[in-house]
Protein backbone atom coordinates (compact mmCIF):
# COMPACT_ATOMS: atom_id res chain seq x y z
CA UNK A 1 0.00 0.00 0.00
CA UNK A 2 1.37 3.74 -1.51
CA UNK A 3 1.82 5.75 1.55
CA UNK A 4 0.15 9.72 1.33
CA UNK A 5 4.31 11.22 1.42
CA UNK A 6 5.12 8.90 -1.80
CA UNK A 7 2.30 10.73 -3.36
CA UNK A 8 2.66 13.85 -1.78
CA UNK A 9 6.35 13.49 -3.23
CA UNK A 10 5.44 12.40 -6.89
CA UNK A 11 2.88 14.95 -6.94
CA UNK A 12 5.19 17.71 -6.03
CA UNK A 13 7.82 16.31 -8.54
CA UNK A 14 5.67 16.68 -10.95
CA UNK A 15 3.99 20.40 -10.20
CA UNK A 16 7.78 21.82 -10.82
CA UNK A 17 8.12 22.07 -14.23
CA UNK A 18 4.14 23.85 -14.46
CA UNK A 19 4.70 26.16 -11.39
CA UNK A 20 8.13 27.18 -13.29
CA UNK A 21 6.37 27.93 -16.57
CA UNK A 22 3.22 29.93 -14.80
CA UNK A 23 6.19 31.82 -12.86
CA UNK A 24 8.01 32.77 -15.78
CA UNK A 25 4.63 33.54 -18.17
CA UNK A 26 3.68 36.26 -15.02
CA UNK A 27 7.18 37.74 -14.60
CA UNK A 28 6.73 38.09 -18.73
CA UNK A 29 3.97 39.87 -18.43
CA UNK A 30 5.42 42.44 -15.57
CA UNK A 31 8.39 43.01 -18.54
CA UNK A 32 10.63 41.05 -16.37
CA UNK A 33 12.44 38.15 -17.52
CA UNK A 34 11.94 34.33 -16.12
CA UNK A 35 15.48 34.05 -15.15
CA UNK A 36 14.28 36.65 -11.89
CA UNK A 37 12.66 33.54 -10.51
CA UNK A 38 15.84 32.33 -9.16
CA UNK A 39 16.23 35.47 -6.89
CA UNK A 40 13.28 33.13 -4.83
CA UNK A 41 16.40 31.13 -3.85
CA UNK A 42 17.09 34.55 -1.50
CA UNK A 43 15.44 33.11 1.78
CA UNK A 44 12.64 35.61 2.64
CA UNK A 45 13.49 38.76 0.87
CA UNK A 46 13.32 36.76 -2.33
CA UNK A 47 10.54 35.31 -1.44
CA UNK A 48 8.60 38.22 -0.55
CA UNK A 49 9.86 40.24 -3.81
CA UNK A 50 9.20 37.33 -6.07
CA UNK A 51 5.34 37.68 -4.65
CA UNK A 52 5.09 41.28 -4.94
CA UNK A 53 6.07 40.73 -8.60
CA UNK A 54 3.45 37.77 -9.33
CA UNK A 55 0.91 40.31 -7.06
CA UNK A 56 1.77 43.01 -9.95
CA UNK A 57 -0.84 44.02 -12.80
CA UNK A 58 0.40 43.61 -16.24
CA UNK A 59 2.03 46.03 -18.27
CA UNK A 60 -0.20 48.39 -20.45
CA UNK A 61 0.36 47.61 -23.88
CA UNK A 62 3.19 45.48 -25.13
CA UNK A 63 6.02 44.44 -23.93
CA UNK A 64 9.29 42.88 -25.49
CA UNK A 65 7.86 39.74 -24.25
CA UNK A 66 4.34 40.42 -26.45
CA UNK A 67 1.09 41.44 -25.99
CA UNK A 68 -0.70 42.08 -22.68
CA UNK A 69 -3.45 39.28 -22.56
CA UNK A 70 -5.89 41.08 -20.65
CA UNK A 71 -5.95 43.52 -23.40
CA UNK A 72 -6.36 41.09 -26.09
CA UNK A 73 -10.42 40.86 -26.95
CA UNK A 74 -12.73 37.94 -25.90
């Protein structure tokens, strides 16, 4: 019988390439590049900048990264 940690780890194994991806699609759309992600490896001042940053509306407009996708019509 699978004990809950082996799936707790698997599960969490398998959330890191996702949570990465979101990370670096909302620092994109901030005009900041995914590589700032790593400054989360800062124990809690990177932590708590790397929040204010996903916290952050979008850019107006474009941005070198493209367009802003709330601005993009349903």
């Amino acid at each position: 019988m699978l004990n809950t940690k082996f799936i707790a780890d698997v599960f969490n194994i398998a959330m890191i390439v996702p949570s990465i991806a979101v990370t670096a699609r909302r620092l994109h759309d901030i005009n900041r590049s995914g590589w700032w992600q790593l400054i989360g490896l800062i124990p809690i001042i990177g932590w708590i900048i790397l929040i204010v940053w996903c916290a952050t509306d979008s850019d107006l407009g474009s941005n070198q990264y493209g367009e802003n996708p709330k601005a993009i019509p349903a």
